[in-house]
N, C-alpha and C. Protein backbone atom coordinates (compact mmCIF):
# COMPACT_ATOMS: atom_id res chain seq x y z
N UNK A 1 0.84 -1.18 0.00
CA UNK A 1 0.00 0.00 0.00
C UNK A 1 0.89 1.24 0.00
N UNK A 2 0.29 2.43 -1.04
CA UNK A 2 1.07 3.64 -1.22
C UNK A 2 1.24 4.20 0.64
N UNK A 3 1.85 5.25 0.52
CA UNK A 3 2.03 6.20 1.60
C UNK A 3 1.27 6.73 1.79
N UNK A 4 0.28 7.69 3.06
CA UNK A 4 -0.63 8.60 2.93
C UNK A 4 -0.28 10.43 3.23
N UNK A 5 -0.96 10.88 2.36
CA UNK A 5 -0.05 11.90 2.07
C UNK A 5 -0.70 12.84 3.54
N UNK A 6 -0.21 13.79 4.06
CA UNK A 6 -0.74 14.82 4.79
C UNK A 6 -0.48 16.23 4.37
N UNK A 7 -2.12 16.74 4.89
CA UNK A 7 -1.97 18.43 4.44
C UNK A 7 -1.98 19.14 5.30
N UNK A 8 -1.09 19.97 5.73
CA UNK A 8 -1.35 21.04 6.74
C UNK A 8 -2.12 22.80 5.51
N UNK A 9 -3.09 22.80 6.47
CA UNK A 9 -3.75 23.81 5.93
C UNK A 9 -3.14 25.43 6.53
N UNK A 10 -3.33 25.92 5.73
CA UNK A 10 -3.11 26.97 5.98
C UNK A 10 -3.95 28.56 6.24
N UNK A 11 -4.32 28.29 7.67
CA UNK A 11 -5.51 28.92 7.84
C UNK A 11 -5.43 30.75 7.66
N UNK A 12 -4.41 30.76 7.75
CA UNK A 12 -4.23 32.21 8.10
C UNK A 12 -4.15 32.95 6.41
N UNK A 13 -3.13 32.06 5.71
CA UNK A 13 -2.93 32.45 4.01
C UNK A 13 -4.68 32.79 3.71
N UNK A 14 -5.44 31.48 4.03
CA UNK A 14 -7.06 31.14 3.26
C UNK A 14 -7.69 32.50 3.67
N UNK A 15 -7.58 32.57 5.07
CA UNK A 15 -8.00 34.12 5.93
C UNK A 15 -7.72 35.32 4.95
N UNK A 16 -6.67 35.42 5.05
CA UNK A 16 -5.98 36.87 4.17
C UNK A 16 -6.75 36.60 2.66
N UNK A 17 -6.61 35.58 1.77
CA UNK A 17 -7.77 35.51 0.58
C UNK A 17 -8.96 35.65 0.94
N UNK A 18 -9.80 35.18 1.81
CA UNK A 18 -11.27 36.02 1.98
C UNK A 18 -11.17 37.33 2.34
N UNK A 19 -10.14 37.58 2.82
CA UNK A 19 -10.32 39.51 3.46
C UNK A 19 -9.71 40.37 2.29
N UNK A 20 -9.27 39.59 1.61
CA UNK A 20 -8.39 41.06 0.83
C UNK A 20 -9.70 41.80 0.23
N UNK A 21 -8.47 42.94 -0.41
CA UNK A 21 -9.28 43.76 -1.24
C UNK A 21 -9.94 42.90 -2.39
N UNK A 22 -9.32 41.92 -3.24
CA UNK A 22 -9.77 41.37 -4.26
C UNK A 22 -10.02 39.91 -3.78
N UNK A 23 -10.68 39.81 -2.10
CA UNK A 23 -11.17 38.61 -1.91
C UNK A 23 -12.75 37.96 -2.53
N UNK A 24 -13.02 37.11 -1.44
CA UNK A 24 -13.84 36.60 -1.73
C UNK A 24 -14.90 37.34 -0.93
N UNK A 25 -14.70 38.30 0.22
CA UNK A 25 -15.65 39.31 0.88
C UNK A 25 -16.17 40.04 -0.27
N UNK A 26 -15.39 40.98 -0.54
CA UNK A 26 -15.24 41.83 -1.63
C UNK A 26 -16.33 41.73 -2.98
N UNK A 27 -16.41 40.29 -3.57
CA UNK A 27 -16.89 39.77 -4.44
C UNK A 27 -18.26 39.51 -4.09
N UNK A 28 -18.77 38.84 -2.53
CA UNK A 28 -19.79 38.83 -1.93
C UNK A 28 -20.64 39.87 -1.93
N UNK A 29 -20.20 41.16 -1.12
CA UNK A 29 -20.27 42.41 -0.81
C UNK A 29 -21.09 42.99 -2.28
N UNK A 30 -20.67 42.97 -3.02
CA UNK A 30 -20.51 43.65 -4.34
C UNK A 30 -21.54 43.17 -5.24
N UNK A 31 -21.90 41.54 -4.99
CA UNK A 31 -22.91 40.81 -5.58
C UNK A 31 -23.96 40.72 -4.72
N UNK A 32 -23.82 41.11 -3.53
CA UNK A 32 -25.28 41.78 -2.65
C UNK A 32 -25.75 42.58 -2.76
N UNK A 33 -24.63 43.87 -3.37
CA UNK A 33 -24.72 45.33 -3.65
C UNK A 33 -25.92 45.38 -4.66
N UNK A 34 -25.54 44.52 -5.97
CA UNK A 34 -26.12 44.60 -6.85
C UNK A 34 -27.65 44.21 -6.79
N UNK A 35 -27.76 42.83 -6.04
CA UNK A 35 -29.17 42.49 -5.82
C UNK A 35 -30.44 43.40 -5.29
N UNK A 36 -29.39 44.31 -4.27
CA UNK A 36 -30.25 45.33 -3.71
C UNK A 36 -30.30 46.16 -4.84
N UNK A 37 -29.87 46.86 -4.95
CA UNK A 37 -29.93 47.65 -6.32
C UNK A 37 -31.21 47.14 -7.30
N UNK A 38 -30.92 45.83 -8.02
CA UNK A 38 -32.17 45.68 -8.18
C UNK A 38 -33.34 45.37 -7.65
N UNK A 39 -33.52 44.78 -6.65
CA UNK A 39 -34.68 44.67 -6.18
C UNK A 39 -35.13 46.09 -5.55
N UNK A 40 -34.78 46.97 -4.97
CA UNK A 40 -34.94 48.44 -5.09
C UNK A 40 -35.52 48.65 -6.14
N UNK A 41 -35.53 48.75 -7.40
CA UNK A 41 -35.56 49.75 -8.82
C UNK A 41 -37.11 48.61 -9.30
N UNK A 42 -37.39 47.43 -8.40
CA UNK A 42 -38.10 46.79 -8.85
C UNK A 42 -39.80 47.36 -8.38
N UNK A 43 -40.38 47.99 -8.33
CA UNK A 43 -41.71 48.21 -7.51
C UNK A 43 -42.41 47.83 -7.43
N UNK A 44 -43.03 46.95 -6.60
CA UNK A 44 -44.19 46.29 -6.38
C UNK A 44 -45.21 46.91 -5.12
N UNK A 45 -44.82 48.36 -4.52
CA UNK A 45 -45.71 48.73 -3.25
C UNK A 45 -46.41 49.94 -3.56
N UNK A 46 -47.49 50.50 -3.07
CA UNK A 46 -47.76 51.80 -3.71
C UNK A 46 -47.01 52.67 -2.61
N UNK A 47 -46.21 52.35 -1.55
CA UNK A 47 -46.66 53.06 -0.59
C UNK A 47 -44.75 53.23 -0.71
N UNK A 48 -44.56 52.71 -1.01
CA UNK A 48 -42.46 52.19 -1.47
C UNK A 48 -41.52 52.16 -0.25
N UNK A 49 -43.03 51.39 1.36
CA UNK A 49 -42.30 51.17 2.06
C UNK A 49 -41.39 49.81 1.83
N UNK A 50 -41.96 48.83 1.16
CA UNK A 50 -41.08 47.81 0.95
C UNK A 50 -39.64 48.24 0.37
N UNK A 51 -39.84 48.75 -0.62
CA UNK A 51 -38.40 49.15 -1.51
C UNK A 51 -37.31 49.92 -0.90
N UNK A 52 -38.13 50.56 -0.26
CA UNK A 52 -37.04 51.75 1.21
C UNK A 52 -36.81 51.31 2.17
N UNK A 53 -37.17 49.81 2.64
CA UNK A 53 -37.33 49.08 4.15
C UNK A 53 -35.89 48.31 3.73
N UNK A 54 -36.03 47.75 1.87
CA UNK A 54 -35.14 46.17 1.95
C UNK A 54 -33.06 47.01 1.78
N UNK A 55 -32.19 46.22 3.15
CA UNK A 55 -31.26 46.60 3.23
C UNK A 55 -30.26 45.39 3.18
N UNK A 56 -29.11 45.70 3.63
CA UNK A 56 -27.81 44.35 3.52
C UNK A 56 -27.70 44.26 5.18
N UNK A 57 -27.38 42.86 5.25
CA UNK A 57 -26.78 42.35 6.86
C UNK A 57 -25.93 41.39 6.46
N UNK A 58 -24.94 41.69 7.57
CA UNK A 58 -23.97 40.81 7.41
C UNK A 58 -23.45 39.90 8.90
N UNK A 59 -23.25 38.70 8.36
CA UNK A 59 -23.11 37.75 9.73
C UNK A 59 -21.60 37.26 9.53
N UNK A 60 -20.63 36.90 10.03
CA UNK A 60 -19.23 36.61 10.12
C UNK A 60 -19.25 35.63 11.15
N UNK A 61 -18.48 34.47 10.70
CA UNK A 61 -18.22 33.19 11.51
C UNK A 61 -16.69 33.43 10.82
N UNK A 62 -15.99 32.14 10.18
CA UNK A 62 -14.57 32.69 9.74
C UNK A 62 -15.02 32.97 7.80
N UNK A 63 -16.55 32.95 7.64
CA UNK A 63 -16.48 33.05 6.43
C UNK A 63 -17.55 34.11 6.54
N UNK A 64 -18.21 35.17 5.53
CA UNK A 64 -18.93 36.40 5.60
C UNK A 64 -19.92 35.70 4.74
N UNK A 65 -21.08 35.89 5.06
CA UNK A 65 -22.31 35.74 5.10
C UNK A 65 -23.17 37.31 4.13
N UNK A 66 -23.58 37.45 3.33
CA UNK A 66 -24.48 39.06 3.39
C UNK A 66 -26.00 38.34 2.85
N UNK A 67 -27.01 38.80 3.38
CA UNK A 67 -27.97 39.23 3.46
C UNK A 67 -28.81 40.20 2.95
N UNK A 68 -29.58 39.97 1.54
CA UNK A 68 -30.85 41.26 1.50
C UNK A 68 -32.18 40.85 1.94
N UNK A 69 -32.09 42.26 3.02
CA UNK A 69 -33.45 41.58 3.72
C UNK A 69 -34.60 42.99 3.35
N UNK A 70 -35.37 42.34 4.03
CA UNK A 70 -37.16 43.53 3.92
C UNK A 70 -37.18 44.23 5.31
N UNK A 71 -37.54 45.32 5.41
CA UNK A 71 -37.81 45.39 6.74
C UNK A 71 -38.75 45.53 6.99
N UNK A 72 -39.87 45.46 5.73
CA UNK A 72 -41.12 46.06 5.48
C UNK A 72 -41.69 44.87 6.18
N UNK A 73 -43.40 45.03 7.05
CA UNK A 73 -43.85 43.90 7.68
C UNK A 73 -44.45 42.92 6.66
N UNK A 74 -45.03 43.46 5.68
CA UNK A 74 -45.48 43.05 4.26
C UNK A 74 -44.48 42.26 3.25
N UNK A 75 -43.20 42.44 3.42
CA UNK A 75 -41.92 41.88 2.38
C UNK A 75 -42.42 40.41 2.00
N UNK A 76 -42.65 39.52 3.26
CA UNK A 76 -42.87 38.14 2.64
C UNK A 76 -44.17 38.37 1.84
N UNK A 77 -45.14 39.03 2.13
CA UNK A 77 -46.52 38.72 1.22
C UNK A 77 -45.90 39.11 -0.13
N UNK A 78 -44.89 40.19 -0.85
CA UNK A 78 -44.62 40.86 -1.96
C UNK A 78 -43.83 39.77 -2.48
N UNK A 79 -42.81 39.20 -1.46
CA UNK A 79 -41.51 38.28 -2.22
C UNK A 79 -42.64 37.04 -2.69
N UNK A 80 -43.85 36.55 -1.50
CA UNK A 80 -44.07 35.37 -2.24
C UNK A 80 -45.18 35.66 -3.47
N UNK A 81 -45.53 36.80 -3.45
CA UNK A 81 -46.34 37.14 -4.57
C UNK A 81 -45.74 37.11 -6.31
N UNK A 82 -44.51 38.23 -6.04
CA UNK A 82 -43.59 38.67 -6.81
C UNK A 82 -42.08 38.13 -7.35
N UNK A 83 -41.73 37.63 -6.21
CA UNK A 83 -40.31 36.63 -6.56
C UNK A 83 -39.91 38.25 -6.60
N UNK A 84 -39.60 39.15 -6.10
CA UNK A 84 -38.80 40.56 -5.98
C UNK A 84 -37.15 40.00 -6.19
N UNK A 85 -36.98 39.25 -4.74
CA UNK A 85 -35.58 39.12 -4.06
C UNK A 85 -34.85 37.61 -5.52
N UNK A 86 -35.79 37.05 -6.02
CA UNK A 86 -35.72 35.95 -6.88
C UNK A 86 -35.01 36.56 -7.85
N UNK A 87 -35.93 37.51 -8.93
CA UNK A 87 -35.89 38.00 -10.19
C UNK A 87 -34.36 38.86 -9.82
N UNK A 88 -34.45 39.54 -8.57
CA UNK A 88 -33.02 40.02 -8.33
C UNK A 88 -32.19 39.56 -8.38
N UNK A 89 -31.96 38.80 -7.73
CA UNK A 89 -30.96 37.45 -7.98
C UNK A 89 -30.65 37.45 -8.92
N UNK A 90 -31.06 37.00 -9.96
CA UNK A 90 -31.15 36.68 -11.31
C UNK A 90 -30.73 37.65 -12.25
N UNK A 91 -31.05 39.10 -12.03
CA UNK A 91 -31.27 39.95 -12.90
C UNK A 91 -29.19 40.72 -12.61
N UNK A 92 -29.01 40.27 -11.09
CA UNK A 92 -27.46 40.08 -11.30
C UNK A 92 -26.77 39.69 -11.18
N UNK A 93 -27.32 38.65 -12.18
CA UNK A 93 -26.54 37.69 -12.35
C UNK A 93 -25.73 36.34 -11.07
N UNK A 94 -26.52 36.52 -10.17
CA UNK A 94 -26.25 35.17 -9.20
C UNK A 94 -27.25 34.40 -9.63
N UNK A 95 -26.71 33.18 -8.70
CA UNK A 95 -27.46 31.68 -8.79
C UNK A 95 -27.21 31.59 -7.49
């Protein structure tokens, strides 16, 4: 039987690639940016508390998390009506 190989990881290098400027935060950040953006420009309220309520959150464990949320009390009746946060998605370009 071959040898078994071992990897020491390198947590701190992987760290510094999610944080940089041209990490994987960065790229996150930026493709949340956009979703809001569109789902903003999208209108579905007469009243445009939904569209002025929905913002970014962000949660951090050792990897960054972002979030577009509603703050509107109504958001789920519009998202499940409308697919708002869906078509956003979509419209930049995430999956």
């Amino acid at each position: 039987m071959g040898r078994l190989a071992q990897i020491k990881i390198n947590h701190g290098g992987i760290q510094s690639l999610l944080d940089g400027a041209q990490g994987v935060d960065s790229l996150i950040r930026s493709k949340a940016s956009a979703v809001l953006a569109h789902a903003q420009a999208d209108p579905h309220d007469d009243t445009g508390d939904y569209e002025s309520g929905l913002h970014l959150e962000e949660d951090h464990t050792d990897r960054l998390v972002v979030r577009v949320v509603s703050g509107d009390w109504k958001g789920h009746i519009l998202e499940a009506k409308y697919g708002i946060l869906a078509r956003a998605l979509d419209a930049a370009g995430g999956s």
